[in-house]
PDB file of N, CA and C in Angstrom:
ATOM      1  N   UNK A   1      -9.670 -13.058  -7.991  1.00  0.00           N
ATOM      2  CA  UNK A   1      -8.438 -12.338  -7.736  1.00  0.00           C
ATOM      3  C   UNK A   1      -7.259 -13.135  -8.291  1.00  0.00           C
ATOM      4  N   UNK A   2      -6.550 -12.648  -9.054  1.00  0.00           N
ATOM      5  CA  UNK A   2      -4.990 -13.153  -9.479  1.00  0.00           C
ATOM      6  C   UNK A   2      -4.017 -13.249  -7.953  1.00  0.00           C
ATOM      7  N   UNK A   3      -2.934 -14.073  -8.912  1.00  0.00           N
ATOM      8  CA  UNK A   3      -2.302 -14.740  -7.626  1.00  0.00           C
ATOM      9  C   UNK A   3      -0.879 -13.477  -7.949  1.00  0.00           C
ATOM     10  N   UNK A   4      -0.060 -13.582  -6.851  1.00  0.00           N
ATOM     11  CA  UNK A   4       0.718 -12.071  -7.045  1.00  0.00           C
ATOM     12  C   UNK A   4       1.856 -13.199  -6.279  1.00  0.00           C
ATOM     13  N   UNK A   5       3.062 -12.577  -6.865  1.00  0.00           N
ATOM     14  CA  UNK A   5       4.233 -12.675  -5.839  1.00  0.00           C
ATOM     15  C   UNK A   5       4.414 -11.310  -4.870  1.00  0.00           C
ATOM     16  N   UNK A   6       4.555 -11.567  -3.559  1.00  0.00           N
ATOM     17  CA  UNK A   6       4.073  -9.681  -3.052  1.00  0.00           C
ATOM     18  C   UNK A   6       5.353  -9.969  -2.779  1.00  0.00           C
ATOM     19  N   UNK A   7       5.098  -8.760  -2.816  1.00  0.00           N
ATOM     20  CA  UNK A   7       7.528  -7.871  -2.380  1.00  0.00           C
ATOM     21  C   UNK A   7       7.458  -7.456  -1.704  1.00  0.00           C
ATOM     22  N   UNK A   8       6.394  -7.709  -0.079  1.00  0.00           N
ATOM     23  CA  UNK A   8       6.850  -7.770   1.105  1.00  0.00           C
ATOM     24  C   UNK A   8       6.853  -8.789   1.816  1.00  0.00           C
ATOM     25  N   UNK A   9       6.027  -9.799   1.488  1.00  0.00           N
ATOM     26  CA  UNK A   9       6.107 -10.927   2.146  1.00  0.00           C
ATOM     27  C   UNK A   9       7.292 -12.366   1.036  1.00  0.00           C
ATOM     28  N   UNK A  10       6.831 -11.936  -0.005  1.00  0.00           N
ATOM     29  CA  UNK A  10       7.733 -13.026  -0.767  1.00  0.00           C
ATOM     30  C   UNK A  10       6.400 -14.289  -1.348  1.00  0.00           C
ATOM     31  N   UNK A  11       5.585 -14.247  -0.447  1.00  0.00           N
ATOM     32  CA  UNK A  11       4.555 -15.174  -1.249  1.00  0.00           C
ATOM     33  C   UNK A  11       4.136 -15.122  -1.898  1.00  0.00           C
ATOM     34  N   UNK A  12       3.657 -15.995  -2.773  1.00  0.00           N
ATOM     35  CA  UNK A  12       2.508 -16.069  -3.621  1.00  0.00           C
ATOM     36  C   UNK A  12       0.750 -16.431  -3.435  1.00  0.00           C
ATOM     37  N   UNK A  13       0.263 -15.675  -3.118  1.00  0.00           N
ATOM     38  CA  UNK A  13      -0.884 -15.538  -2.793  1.00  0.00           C
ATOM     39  C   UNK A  13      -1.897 -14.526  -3.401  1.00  0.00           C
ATOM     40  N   UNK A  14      -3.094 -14.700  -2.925  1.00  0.00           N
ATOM     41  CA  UNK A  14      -4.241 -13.648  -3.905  1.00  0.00           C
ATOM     42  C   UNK A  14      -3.898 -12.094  -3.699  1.00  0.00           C
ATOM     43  N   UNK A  15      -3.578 -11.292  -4.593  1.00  0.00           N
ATOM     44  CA  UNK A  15      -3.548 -10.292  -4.824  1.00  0.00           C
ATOM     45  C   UNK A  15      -5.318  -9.270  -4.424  1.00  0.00           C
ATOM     46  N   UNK A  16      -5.025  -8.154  -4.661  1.00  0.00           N
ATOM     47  CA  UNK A  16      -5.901  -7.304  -4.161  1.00  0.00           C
ATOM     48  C   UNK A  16      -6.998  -7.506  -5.597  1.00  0.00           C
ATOM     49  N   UNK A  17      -8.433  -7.171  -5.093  1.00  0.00           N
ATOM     50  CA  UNK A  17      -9.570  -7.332  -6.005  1.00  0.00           C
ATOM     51  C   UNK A  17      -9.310  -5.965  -7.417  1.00  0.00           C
ATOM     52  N   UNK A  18      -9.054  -5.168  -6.828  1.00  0.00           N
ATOM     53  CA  UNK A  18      -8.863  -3.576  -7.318  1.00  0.00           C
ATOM     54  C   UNK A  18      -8.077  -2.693  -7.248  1.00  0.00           C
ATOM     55  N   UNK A  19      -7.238  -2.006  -8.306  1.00  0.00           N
ATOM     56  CA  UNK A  19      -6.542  -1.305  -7.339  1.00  0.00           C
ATOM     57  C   UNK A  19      -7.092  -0.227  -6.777  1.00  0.00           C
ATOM     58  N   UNK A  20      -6.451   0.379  -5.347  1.00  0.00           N
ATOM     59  CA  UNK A  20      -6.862   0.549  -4.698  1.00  0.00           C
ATOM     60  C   UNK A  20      -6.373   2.551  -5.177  1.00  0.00           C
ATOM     61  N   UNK A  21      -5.384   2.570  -5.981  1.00  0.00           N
ATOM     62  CA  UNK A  21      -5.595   3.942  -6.329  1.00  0.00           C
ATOM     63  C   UNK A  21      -5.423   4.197  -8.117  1.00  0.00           C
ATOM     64  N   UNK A  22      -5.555   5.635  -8.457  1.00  0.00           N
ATOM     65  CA  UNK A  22      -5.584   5.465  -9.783  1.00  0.00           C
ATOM     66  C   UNK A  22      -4.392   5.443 -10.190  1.00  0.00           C
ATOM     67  N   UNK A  23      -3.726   4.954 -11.660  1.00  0.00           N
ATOM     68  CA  UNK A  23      -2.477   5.360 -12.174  1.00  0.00           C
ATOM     69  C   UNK A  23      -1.376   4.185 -11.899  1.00  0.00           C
ATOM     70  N   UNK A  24      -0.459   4.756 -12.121  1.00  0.00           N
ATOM     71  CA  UNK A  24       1.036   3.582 -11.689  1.00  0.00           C
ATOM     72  C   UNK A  24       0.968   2.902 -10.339  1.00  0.00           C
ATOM     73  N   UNK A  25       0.677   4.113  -9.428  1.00  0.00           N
ATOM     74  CA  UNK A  25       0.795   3.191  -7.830  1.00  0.00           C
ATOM     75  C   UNK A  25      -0.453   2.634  -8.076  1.00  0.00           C
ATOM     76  N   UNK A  26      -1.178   2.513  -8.280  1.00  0.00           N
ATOM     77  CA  UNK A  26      -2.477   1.374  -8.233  1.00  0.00           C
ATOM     78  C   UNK A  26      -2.295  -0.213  -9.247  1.00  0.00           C
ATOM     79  N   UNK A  27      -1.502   0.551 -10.084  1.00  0.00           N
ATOM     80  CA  UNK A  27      -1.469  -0.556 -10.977  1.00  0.00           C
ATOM     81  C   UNK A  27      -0.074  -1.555 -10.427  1.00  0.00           C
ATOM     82  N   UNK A  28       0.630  -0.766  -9.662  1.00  0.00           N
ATOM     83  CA  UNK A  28       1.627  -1.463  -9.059  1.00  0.00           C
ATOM     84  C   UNK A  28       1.497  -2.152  -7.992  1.00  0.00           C
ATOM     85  N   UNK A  29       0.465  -1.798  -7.028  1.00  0.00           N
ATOM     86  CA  UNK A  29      -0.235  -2.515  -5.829  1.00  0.00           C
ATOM     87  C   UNK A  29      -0.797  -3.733  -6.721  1.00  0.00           C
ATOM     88  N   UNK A  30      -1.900  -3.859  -7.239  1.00  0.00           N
ATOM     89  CA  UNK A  30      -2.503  -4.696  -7.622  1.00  0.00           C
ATOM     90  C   UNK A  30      -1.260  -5.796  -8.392  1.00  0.00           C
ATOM     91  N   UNK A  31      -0.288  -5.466  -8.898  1.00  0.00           N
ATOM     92  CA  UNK A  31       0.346  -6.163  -9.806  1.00  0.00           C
ATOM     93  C   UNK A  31       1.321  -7.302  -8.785  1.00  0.00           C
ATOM     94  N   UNK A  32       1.974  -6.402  -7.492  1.00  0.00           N
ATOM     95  CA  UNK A  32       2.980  -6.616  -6.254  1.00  0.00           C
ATOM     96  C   UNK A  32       2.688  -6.493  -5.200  1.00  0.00           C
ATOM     97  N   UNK A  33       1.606  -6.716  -4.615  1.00  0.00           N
ATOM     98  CA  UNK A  33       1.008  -6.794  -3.214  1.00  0.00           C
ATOM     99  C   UNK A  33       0.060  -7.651  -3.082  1.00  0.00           C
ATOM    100  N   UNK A  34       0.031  -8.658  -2.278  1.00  0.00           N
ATOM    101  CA  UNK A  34      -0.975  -9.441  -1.699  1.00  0.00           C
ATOM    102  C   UNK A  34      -1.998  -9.201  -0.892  1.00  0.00           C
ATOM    103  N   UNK A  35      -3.430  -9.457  -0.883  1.00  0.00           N
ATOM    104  CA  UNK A  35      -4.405  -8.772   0.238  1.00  0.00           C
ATOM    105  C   UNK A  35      -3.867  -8.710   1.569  1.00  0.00           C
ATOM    106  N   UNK A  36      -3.273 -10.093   1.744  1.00  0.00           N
ATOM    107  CA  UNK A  36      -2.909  -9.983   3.318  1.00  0.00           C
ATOM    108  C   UNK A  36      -1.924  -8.673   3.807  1.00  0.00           C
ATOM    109  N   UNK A  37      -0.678  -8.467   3.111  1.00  0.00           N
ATOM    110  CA  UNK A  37      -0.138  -7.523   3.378  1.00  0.00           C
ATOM    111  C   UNK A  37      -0.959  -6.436   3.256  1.00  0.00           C
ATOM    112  N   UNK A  38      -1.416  -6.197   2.387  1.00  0.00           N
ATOM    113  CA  UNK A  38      -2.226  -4.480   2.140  1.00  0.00           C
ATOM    114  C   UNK A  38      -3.276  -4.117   3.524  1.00  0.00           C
ATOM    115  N   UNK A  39      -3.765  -5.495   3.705  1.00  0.00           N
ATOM    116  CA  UNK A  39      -4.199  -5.317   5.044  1.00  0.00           C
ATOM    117  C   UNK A  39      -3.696  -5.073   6.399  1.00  0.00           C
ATOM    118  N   UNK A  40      -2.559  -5.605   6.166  1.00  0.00           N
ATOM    119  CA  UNK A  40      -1.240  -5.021   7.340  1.00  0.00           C
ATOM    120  C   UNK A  40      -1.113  -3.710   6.734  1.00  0.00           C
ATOM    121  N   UNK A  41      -0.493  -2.864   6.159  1.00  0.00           N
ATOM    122  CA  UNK A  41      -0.301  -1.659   5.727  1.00  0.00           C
ATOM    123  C   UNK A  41      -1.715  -1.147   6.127  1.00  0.00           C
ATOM    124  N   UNK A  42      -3.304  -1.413   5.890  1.00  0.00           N
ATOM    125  CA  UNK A  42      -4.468  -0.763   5.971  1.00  0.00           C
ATOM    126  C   UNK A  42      -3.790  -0.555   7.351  1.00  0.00           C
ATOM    127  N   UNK A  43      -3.876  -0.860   8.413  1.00  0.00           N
ATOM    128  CA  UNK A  43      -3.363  -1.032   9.802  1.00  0.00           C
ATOM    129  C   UNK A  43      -2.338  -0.086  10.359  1.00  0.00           C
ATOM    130  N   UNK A  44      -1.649   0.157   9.564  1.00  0.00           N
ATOM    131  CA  UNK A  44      -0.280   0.707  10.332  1.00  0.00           C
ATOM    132  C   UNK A  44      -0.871   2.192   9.504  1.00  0.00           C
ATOM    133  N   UNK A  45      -1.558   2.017   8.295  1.00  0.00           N
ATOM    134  CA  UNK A  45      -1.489   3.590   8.129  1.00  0.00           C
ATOM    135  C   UNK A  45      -2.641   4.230   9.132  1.00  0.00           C
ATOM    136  N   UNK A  46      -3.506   3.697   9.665  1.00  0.00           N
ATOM    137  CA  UNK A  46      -4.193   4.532  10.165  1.00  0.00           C
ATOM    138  C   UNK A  46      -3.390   4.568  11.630  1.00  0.00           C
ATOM    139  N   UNK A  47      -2.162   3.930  11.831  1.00  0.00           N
ATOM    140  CA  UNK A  47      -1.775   4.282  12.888  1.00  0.00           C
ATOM    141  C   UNK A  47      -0.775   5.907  12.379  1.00  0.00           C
ATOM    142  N   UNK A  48      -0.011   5.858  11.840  1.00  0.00           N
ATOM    143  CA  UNK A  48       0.335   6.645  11.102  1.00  0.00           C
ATOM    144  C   UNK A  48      -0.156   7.553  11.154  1.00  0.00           C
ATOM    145  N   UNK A  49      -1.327   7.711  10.584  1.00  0.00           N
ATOM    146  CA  UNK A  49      -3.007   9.263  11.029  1.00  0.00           C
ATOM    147  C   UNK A  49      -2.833   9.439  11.649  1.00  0.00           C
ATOM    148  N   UNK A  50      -2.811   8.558  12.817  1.00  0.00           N
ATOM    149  CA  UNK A  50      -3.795   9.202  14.277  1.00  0.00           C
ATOM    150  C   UNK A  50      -2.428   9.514  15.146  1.00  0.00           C
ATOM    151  N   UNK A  51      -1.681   9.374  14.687  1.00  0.00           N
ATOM    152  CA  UNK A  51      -0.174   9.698  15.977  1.00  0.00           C
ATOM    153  C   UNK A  51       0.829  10.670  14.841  1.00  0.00           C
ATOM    154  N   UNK A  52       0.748  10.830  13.876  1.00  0.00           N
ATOM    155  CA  UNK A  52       1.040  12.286  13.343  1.00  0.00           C
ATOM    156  C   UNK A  52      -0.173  13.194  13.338  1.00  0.00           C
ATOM    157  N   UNK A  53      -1.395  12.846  13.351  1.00  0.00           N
ATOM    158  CA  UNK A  53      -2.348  13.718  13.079  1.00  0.00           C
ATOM    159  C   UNK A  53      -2.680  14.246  11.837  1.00  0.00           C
ATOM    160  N   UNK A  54      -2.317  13.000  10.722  1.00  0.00           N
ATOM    161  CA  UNK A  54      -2.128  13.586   8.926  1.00  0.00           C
ATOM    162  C   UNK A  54      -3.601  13.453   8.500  1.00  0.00           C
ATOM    163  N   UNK A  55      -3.338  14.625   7.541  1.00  0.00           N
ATOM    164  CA  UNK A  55      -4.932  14.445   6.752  1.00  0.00           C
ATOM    165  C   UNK A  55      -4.833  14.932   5.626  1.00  0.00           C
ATOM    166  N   UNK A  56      -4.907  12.983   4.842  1.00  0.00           N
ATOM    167  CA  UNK A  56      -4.747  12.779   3.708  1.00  0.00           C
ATOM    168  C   UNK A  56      -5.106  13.550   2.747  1.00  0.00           C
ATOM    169  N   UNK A  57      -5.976  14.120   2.339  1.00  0.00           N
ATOM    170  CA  UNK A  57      -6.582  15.272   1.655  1.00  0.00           C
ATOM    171  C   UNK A  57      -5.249  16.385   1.669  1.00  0.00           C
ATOM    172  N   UNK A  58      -4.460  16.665   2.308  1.00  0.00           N
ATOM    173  CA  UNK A  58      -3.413  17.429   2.209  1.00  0.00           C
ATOM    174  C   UNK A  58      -2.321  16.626   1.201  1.00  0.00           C
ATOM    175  N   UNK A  59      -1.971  17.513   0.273  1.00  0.00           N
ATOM    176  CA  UNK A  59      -0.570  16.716  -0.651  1.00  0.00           C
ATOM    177  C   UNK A  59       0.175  16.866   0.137  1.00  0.00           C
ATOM    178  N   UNK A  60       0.331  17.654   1.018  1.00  0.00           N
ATOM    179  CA  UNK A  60       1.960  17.115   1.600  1.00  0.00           C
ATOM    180  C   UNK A  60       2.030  15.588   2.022  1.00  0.00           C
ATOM    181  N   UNK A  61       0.757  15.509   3.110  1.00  0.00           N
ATOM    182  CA  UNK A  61       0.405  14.245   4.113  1.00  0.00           C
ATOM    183  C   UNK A  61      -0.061  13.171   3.255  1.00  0.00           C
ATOM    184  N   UNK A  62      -0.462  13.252   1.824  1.00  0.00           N
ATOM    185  CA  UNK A  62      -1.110  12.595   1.101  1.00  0.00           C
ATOM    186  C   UNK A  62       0.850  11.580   0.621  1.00  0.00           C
ATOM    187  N   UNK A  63       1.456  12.542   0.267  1.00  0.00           N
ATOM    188  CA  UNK A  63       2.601  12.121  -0.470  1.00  0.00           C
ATOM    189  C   UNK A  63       3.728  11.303   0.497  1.00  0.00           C
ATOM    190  N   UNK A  64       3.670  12.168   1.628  1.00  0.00           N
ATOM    191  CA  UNK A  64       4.189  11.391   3.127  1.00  0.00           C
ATOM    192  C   UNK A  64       3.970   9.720   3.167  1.00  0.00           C
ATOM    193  N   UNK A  65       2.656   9.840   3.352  1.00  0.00           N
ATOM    194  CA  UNK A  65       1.606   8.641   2.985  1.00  0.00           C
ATOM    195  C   UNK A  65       1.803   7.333   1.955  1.00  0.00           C
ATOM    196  N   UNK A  66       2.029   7.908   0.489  1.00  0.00           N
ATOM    197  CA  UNK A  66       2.631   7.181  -0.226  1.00  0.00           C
ATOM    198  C   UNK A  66       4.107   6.359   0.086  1.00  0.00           C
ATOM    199  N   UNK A  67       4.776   7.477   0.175  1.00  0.00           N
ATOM    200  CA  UNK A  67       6.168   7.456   0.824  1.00  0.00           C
ATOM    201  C   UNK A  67       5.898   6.034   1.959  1.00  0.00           C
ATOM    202  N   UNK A  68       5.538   6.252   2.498  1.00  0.00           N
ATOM    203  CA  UNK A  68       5.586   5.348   3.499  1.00  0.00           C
ATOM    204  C   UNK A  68       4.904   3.438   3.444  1.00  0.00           C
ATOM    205  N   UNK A  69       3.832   3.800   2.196  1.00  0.00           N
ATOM    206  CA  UNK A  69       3.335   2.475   1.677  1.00  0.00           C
ATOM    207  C   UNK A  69       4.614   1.924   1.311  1.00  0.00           C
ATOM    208  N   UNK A  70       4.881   2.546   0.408  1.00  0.00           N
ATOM    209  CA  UNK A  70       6.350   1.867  -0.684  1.00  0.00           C
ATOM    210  C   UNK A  70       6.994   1.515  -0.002  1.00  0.00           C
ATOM    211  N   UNK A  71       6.979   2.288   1.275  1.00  0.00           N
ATOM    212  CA  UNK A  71       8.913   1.095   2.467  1.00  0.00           C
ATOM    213  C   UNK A  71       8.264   0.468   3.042  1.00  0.00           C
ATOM    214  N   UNK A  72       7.056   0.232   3.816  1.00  0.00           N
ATOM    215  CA  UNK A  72       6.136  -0.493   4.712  1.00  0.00           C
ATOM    216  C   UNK A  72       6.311  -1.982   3.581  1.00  0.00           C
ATOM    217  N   UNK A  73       5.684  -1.510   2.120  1.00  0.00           N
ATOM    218  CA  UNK A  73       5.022  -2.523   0.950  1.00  0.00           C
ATOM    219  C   UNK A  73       6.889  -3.335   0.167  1.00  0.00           C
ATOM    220  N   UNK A  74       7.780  -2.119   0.577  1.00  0.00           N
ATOM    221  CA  UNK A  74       9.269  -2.676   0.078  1.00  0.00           C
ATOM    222  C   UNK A  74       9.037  -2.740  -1.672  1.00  0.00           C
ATOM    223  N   UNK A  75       8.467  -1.473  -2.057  1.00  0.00           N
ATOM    224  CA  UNK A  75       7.924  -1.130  -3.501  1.00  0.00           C
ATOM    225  C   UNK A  75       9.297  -0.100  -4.063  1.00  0.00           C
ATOM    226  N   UNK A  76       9.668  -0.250  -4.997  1.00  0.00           N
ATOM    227  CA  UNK A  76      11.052   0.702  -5.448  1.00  0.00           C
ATOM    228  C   UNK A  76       9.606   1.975  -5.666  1.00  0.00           C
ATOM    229  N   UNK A  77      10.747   3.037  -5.592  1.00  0.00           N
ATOM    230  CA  UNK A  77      10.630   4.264  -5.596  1.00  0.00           C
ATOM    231  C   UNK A  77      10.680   4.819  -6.795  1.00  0.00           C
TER     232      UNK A  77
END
């Protein structure tokens, strides 16, 4: 794993193995996020699910979703 400066924590530490989706936001996770954070975000989004009741498979809830990595992750828009 490459070492990342993440732009939510500010460290420099190991970045994610893969990105984790296809396209720009994947290539932007992997490039600006550290495992540790993404693993905090893994965390809060499934809190997110289960207390809106979203299901990801829906674009609305899918895009919500995104929306919410990027301010959680402090990723420009």
């Amino acid at each position: 794993m490459a070492q990342v400066t993440c732009s939510k924590c500010g460290n420099t530490a190991e970045g994610l193995e893969r990105a984790p989706f296809p396209g720009s936001v994947g290539e932007e996770l992997l490039a600006r996020v550290c495992a540790a954070c993404w693993k905090e975000w893994m965390g809060q989004q499934v809190i997110l699910i289960n207390e809106n009741k979203l299901t990801p498979a829906d674009p609305q809830h899918y895009a919500l979703l995104i929306a919410e990595m990027k301010k959680f992750l402090l990723l420009a828009d």
